[in-house]
PDB file of N, CA and C in Angstrom:
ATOM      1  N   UNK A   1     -10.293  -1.648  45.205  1.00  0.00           N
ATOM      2  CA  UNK A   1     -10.323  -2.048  43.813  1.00  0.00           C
ATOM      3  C   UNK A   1     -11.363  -3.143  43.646  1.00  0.00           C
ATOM      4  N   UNK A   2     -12.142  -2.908  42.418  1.00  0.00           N
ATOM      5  CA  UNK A   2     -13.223  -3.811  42.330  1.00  0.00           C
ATOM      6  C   UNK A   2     -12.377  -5.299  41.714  1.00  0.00           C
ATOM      7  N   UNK A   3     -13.311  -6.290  42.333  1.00  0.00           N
ATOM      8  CA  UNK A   3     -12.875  -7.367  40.653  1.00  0.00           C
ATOM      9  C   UNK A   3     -13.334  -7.484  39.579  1.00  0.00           C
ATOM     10  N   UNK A   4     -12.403  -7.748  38.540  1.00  0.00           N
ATOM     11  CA  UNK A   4     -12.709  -7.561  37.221  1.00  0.00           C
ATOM     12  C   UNK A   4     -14.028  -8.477  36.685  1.00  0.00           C
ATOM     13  N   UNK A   5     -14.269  -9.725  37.291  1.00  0.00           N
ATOM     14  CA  UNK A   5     -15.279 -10.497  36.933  1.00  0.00           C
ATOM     15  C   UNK A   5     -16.768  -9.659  37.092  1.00  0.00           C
ATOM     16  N   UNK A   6     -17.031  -8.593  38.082  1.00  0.00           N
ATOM     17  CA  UNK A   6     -18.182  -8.396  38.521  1.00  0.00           C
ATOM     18  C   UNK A   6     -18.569  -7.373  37.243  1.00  0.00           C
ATOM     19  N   UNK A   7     -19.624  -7.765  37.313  1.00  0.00           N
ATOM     20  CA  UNK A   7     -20.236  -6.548  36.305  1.00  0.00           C
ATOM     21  C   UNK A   7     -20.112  -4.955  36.357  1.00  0.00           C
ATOM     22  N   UNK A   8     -20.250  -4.235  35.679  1.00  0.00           N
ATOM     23  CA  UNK A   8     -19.393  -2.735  35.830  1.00  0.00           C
ATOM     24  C   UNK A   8     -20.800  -2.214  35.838  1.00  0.00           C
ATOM     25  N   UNK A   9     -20.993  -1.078  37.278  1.00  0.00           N
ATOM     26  CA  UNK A   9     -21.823  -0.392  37.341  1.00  0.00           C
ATOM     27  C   UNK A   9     -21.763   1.106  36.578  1.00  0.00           C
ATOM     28  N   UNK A  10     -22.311   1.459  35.560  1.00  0.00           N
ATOM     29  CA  UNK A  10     -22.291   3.159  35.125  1.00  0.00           C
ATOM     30  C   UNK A  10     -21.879   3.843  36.074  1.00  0.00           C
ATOM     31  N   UNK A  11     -23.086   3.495  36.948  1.00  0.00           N
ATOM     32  CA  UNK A  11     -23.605   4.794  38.113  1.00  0.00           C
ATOM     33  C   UNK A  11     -22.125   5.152  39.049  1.00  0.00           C
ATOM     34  N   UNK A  12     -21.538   4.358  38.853  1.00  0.00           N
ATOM     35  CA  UNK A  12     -20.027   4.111  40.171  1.00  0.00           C
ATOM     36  C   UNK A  12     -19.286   5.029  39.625  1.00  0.00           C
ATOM     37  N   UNK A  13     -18.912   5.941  40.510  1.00  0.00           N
ATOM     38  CA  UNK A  13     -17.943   7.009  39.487  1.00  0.00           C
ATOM     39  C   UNK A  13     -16.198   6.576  39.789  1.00  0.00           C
ATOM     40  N   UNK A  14     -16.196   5.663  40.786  1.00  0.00           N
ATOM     41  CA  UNK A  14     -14.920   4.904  41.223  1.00  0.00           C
ATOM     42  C   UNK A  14     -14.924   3.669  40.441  1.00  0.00           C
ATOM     43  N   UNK A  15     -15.556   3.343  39.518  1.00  0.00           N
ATOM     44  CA  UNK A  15     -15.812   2.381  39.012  1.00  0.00           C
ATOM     45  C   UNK A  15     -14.613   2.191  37.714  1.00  0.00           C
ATOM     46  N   UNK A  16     -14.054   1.158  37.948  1.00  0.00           N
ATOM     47  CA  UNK A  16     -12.522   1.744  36.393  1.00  0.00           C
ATOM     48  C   UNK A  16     -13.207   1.344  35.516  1.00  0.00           C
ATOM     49  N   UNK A  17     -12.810   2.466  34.642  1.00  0.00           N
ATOM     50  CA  UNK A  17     -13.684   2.385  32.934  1.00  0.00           C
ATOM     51  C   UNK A  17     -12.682   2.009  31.720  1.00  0.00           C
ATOM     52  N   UNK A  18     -11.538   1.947  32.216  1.00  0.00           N
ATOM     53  CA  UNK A  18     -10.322   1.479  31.472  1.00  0.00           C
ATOM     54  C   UNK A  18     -10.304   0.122  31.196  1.00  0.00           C
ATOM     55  N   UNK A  19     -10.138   0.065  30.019  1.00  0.00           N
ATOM     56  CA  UNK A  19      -9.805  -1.389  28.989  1.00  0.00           C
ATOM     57  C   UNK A  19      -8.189  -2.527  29.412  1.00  0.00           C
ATOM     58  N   UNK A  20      -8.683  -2.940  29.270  1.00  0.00           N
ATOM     59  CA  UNK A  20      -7.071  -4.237  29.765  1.00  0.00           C
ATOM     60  C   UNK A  20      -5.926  -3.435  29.049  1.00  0.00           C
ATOM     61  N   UNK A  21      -4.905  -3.670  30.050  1.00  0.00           N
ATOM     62  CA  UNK A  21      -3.846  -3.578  29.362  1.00  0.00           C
ATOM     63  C   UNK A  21      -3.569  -4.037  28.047  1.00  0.00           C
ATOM     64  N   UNK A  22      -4.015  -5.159  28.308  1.00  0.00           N
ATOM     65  CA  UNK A  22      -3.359  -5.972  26.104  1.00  0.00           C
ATOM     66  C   UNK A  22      -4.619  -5.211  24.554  1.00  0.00           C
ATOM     67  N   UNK A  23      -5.668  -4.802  25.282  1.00  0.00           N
ATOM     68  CA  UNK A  23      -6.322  -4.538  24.350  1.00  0.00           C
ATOM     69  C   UNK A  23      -6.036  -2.194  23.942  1.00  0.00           C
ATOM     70  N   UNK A  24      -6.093  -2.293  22.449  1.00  0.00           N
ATOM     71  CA  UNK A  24      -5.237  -0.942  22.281  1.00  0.00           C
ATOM     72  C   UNK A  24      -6.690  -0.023  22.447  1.00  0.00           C
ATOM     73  N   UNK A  25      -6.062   1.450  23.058  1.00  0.00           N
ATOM     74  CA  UNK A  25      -7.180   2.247  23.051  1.00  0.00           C
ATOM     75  C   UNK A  25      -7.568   2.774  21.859  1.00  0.00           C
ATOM     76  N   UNK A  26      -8.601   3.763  21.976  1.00  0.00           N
ATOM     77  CA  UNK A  26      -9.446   4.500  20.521  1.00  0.00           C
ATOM     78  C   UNK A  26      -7.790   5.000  20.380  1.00  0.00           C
ATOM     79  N   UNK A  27      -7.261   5.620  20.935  1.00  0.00           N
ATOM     80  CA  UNK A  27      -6.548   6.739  20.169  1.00  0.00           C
ATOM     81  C   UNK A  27      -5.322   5.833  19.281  1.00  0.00           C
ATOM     82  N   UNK A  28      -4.721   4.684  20.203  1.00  0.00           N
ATOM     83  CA  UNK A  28      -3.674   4.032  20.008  1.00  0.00           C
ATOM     84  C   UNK A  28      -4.382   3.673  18.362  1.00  0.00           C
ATOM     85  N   UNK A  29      -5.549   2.995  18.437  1.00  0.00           N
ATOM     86  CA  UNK A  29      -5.873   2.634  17.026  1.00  0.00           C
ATOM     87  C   UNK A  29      -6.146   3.551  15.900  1.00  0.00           C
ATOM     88  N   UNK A  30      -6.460   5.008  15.925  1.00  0.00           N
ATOM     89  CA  UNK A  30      -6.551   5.411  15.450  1.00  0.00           C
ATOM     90  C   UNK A  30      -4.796   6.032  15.159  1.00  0.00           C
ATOM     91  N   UNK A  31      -4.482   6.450  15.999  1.00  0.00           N
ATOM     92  CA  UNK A  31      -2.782   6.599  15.196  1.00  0.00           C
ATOM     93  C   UNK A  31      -2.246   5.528  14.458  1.00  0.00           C
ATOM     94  N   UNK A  32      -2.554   4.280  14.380  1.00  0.00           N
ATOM     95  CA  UNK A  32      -2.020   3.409  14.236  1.00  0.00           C
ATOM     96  C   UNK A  32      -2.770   3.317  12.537  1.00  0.00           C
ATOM     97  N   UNK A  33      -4.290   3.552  12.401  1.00  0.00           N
ATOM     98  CA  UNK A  33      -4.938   3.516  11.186  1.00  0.00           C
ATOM     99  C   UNK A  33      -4.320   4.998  10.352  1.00  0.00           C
ATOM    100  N   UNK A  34      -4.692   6.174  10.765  1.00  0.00           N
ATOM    101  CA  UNK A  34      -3.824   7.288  10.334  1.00  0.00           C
ATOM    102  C   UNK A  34      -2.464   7.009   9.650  1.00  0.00           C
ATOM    103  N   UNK A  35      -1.443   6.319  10.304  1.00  0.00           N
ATOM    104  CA  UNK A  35      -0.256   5.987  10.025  1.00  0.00           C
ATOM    105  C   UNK A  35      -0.301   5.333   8.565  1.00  0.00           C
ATOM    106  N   UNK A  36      -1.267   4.237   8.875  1.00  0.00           N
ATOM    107  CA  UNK A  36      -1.291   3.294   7.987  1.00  0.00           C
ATOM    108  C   UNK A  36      -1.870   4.222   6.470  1.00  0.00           C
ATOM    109  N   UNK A  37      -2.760   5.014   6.667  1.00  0.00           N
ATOM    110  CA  UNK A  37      -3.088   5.810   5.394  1.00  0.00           C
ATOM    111  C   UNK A  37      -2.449   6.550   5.308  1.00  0.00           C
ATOM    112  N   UNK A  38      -1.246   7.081   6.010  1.00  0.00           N
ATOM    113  CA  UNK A  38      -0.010   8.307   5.526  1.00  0.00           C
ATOM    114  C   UNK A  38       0.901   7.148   4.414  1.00  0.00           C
ATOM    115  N   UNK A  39       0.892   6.505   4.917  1.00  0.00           N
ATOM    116  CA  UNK A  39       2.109   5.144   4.003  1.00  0.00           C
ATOM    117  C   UNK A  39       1.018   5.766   2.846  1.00  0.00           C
ATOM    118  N   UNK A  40      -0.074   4.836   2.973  1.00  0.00           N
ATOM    119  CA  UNK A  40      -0.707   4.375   1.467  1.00  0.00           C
ATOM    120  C   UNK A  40      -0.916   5.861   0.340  1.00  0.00           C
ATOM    121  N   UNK A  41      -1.117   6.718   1.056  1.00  0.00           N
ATOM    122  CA  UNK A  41      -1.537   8.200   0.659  1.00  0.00           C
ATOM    123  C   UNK A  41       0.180   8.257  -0.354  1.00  0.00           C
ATOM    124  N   UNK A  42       0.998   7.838   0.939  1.00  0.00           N
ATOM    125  CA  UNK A  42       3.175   8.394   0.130  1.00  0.00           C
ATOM    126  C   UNK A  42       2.966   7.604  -1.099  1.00  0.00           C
ATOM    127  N   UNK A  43       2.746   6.014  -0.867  1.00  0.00           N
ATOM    128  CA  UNK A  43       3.021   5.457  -1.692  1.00  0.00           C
ATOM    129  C   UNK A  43       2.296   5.460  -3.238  1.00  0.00           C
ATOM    130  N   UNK A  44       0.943   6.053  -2.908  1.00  0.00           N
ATOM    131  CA  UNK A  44       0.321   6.504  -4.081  1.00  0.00           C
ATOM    132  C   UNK A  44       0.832   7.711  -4.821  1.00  0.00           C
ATOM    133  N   UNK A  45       1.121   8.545  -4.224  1.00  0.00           N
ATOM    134  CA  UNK A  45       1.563   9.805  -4.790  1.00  0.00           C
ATOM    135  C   UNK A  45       2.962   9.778  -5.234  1.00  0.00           C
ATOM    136  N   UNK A  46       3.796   9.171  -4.842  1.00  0.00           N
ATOM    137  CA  UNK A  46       5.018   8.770  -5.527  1.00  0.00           C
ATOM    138  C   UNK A  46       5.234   7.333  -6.478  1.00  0.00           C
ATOM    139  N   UNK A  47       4.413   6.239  -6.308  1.00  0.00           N
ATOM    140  CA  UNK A  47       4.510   5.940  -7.327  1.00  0.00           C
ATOM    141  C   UNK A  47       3.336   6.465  -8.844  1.00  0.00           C
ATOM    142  N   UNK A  48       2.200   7.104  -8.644  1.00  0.00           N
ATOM    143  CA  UNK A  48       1.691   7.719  -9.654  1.00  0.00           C
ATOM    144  C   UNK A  48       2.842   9.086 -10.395  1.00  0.00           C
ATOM    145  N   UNK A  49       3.738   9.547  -9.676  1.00  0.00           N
ATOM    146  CA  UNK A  49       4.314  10.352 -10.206  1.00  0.00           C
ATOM    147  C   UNK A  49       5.070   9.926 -10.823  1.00  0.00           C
ATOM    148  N   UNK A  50       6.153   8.854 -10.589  1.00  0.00           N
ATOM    149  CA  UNK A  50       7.249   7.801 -11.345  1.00  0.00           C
ATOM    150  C   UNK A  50       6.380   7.703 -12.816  1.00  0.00           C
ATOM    151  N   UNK A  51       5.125   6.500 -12.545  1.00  0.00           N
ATOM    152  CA  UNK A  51       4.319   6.094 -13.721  1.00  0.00           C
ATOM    153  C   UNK A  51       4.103   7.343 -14.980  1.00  0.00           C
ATOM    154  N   UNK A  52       3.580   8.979 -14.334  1.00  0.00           N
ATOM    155  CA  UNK A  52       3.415   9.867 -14.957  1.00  0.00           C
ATOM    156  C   UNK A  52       4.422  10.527 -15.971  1.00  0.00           C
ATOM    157  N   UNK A  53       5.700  10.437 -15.006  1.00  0.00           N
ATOM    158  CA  UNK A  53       7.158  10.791 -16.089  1.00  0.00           C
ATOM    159  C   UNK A  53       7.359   9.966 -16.634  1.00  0.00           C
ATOM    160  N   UNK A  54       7.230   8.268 -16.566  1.00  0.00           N
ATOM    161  CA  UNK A  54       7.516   7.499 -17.796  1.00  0.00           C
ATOM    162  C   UNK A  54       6.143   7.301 -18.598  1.00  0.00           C
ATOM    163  N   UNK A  55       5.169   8.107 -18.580  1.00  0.00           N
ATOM    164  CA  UNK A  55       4.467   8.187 -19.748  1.00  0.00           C
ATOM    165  C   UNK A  55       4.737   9.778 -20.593  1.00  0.00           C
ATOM    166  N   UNK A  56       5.708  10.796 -19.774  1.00  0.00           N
ATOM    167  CA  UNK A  56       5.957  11.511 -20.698  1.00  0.00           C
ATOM    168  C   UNK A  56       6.683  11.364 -21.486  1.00  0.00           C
ATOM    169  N   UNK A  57       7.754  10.132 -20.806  1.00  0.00           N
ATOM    170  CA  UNK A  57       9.091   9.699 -21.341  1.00  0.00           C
ATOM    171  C   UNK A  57       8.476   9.240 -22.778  1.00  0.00           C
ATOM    172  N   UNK A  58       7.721   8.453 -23.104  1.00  0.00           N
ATOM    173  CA  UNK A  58       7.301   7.915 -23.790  1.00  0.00           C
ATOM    174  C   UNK A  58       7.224   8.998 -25.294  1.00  0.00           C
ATOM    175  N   UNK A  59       6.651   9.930 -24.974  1.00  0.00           N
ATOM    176  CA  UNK A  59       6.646  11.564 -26.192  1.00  0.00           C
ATOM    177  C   UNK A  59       8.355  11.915 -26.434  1.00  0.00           C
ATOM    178  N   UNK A  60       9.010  11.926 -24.948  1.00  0.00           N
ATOM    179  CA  UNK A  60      10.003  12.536 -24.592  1.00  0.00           C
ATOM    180  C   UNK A  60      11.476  11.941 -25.284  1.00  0.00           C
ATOM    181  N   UNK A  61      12.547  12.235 -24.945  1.00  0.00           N
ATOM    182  CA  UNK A  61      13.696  11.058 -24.864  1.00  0.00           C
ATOM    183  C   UNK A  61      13.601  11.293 -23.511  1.00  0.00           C
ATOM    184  N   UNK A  62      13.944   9.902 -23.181  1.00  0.00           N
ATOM    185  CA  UNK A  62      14.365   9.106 -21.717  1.00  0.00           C
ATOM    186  C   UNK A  62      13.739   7.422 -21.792  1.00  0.00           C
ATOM    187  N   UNK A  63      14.019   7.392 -20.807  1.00  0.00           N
ATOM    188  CA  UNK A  63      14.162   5.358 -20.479  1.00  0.00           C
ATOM    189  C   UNK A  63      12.361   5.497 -20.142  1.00  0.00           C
ATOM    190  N   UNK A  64      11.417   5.686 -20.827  1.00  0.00           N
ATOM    191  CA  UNK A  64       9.748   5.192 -20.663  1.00  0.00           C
ATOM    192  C   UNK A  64       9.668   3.810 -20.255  1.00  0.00           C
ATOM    193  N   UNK A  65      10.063   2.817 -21.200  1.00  0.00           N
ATOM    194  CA  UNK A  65      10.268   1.535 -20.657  1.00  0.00           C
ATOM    195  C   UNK A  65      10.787   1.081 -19.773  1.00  0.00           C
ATOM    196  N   UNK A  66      11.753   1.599 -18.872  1.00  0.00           N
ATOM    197  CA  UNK A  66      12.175   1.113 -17.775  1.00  0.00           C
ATOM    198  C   UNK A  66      10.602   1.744 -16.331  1.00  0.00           C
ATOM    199  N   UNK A  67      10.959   3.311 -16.587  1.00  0.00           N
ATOM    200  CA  UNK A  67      10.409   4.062 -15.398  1.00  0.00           C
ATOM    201  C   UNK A  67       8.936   3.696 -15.061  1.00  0.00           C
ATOM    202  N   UNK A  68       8.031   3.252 -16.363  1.00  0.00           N
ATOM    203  CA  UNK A  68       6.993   3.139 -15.957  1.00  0.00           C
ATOM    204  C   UNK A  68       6.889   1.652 -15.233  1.00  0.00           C
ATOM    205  N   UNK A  69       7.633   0.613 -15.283  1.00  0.00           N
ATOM    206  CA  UNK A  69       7.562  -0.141 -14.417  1.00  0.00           C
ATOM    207  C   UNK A  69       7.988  -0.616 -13.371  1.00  0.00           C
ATOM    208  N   UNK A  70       9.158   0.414 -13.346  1.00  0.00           N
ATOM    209  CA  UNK A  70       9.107   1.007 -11.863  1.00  0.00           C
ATOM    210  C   UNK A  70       8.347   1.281 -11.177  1.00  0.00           C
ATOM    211  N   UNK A  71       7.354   2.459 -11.747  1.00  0.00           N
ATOM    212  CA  UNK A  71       6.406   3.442 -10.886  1.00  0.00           C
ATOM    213  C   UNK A  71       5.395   2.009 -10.690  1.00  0.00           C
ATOM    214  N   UNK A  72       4.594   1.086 -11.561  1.00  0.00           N
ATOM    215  CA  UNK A  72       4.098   0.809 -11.068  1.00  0.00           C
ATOM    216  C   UNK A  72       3.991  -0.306 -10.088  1.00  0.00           C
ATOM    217  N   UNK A  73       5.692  -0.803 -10.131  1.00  0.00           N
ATOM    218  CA  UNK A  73       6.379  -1.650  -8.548  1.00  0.00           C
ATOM    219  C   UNK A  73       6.271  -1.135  -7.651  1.00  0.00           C
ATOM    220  N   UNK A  74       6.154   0.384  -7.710  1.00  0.00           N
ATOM    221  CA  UNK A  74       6.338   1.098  -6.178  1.00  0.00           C
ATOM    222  C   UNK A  74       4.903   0.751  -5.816  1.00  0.00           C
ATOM    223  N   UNK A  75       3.934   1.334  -7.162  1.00  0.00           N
ATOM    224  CA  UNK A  75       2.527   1.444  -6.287  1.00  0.00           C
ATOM    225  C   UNK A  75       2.087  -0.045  -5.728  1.00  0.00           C
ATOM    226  N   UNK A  76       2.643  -1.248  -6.489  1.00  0.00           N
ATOM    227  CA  UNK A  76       2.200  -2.654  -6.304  1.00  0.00           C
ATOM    228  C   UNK A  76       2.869  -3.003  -4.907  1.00  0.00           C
ATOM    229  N   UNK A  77       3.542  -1.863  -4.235  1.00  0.00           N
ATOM    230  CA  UNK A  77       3.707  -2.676  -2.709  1.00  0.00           C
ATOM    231  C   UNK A  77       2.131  -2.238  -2.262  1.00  0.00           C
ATOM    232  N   UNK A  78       1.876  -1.307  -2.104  1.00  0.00           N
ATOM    233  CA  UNK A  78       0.597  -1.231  -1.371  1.00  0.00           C
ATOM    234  C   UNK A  78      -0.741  -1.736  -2.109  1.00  0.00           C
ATOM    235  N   UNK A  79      -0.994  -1.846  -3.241  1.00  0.00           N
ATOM    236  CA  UNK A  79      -2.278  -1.636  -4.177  1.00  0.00           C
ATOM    237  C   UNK A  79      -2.591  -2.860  -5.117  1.00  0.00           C
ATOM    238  N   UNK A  80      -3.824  -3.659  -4.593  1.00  0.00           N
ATOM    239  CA  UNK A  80      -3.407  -4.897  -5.538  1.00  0.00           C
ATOM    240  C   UNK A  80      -3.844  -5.026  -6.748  1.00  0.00           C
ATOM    241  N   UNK A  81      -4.511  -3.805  -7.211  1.00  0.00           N
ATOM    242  CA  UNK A  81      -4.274  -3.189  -8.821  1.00  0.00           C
ATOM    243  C   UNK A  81      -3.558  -3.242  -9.580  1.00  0.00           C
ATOM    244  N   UNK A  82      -2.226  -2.884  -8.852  1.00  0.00           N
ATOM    245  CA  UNK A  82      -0.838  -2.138  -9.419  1.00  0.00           C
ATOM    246  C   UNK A  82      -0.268  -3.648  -9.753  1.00  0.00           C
ATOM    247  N   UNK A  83      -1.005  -4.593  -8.927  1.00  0.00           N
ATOM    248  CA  UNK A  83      -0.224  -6.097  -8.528  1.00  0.00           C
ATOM    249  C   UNK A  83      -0.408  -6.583  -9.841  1.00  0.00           C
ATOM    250  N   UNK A  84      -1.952  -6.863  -9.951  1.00  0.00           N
ATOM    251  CA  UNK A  84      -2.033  -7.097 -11.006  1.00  0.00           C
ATOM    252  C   UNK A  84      -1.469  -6.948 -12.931  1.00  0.00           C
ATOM    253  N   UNK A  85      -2.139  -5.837 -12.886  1.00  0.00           N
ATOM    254  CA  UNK A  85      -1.188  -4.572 -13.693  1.00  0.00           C
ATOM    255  C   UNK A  85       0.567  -4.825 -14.099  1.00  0.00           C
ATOM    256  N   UNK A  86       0.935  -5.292 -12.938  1.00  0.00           N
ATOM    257  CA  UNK A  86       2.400  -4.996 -13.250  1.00  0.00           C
ATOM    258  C   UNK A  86       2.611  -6.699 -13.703  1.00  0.00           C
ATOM    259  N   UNK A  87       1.847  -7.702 -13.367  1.00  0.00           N
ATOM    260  CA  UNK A  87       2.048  -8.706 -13.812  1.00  0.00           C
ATOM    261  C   UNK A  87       1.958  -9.182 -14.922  1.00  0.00           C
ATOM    262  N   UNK A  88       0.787  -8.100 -15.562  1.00  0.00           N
ATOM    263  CA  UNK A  88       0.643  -8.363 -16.701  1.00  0.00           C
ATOM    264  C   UNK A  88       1.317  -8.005 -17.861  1.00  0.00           C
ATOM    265  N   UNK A  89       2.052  -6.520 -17.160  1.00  0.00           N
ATOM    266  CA  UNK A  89       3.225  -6.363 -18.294  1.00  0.00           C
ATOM    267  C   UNK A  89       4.152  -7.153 -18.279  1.00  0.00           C
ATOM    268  N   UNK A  90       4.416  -7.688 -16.953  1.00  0.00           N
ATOM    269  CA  UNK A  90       5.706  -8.237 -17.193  1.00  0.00           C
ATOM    270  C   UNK A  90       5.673  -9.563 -18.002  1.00  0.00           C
ATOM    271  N   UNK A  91       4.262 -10.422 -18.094  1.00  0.00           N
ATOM    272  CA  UNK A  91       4.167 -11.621 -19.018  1.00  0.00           C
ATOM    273  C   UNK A  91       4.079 -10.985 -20.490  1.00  0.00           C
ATOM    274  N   UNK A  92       3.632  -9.734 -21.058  1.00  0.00           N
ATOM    275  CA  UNK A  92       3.395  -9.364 -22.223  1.00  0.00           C
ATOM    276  C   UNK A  92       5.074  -8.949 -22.498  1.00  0.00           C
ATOM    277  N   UNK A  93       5.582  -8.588 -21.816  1.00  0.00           N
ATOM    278  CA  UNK A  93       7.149  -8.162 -21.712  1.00  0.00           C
ATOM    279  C   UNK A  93       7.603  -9.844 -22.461  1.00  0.00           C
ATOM    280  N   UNK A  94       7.435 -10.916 -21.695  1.00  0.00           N
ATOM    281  CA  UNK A  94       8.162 -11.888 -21.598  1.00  0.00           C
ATOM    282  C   UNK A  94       7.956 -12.565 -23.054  1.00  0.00           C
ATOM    283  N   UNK A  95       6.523 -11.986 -23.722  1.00  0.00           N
ATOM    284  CA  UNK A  95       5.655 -12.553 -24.900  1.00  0.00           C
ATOM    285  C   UNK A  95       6.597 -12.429 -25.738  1.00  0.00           C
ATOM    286  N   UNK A  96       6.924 -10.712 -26.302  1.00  0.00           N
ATOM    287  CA  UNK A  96       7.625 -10.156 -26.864  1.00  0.00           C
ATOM    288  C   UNK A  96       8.901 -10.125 -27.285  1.00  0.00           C
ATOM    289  N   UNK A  97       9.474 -10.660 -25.800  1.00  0.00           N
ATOM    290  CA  UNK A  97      10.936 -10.789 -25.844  1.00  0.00           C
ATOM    291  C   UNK A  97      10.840 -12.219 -26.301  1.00  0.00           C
ATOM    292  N   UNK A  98       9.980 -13.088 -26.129  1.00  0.00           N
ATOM    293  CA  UNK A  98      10.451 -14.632 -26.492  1.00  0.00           C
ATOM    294  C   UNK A  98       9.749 -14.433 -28.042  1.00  0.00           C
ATOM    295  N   UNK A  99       9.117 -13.475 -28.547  1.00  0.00           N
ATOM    296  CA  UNK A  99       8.893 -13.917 -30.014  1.00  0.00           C
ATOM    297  C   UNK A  99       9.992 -13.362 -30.646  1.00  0.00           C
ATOM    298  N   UNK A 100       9.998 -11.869 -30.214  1.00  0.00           N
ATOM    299  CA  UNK A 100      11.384 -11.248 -30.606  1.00  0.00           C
ATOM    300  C   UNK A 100      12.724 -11.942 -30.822  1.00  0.00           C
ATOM    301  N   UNK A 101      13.196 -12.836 -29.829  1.00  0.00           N
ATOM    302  CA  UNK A 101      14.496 -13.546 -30.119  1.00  0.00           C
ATOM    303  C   UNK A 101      13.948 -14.835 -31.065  1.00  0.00           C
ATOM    304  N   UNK A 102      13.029 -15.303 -30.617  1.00  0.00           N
ATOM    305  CA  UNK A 102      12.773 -16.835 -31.325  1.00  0.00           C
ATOM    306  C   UNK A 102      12.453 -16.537 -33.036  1.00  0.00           C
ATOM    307  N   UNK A 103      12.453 -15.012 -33.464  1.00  0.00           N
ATOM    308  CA  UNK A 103      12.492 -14.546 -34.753  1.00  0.00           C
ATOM    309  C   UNK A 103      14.056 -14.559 -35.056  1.00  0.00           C
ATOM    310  N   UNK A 104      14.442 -13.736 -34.415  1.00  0.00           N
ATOM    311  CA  UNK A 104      15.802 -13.446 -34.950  1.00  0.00           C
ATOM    312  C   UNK A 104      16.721 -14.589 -34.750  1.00  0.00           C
ATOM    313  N   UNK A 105      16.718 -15.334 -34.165  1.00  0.00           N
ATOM    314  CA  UNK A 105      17.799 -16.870 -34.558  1.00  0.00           C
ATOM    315  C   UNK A 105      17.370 -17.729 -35.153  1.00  0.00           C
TER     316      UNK A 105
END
């Protein structure tokens, strides 16, 4: 076994070409990135679908106001769009409701 300090010859076909234990291989990282875009891929496609039925809700009867901000809590775990976005309804929410009551009493 060589030591690790010495410089690594190509030409050595006994030569270990393997990476340290602590550091992850191509493949380990690439399952690991894959993974990570199966989440983001779920989480897009199910919360755009939530968002989509509470904008039919909206034409429709059903709860529009609740579902669409749902859908776009789901997408705001992954997406900092959605982050945004959802913050902003929820202060225009808060606008509304505080002019709304501060009318009626």
């Amino acid at each position: 076994m060589r030591d690790p300090r010495e410089p690594h010859d190509p030409h050595d076909p006994l030569a270990e070409a393997s990476p340290s234990p602590d550091t992850p291989s191509a493949v380990d990282q690439f399952v690991r990135m894959s993974l990570r875009q199966i989440r983001r891929l779920a989480i897009l496609l199910v919360g755009l679908t939530v968002v989509l039925i509470g904008l039919v809700m909206l034409v429709t009867p059903g709860p529009a106001l609740v579902v669409v901000p749902v859908g776009l809590a789901i997408l705001a775990i992954e997406f900092t769009w959605a982050r945004r976005l959802l913050r902003h309804v929820r202060e225009r929410a808060a606008r509304i409701r505080s002019d709304y009551w501060g009318r009626r009493w």
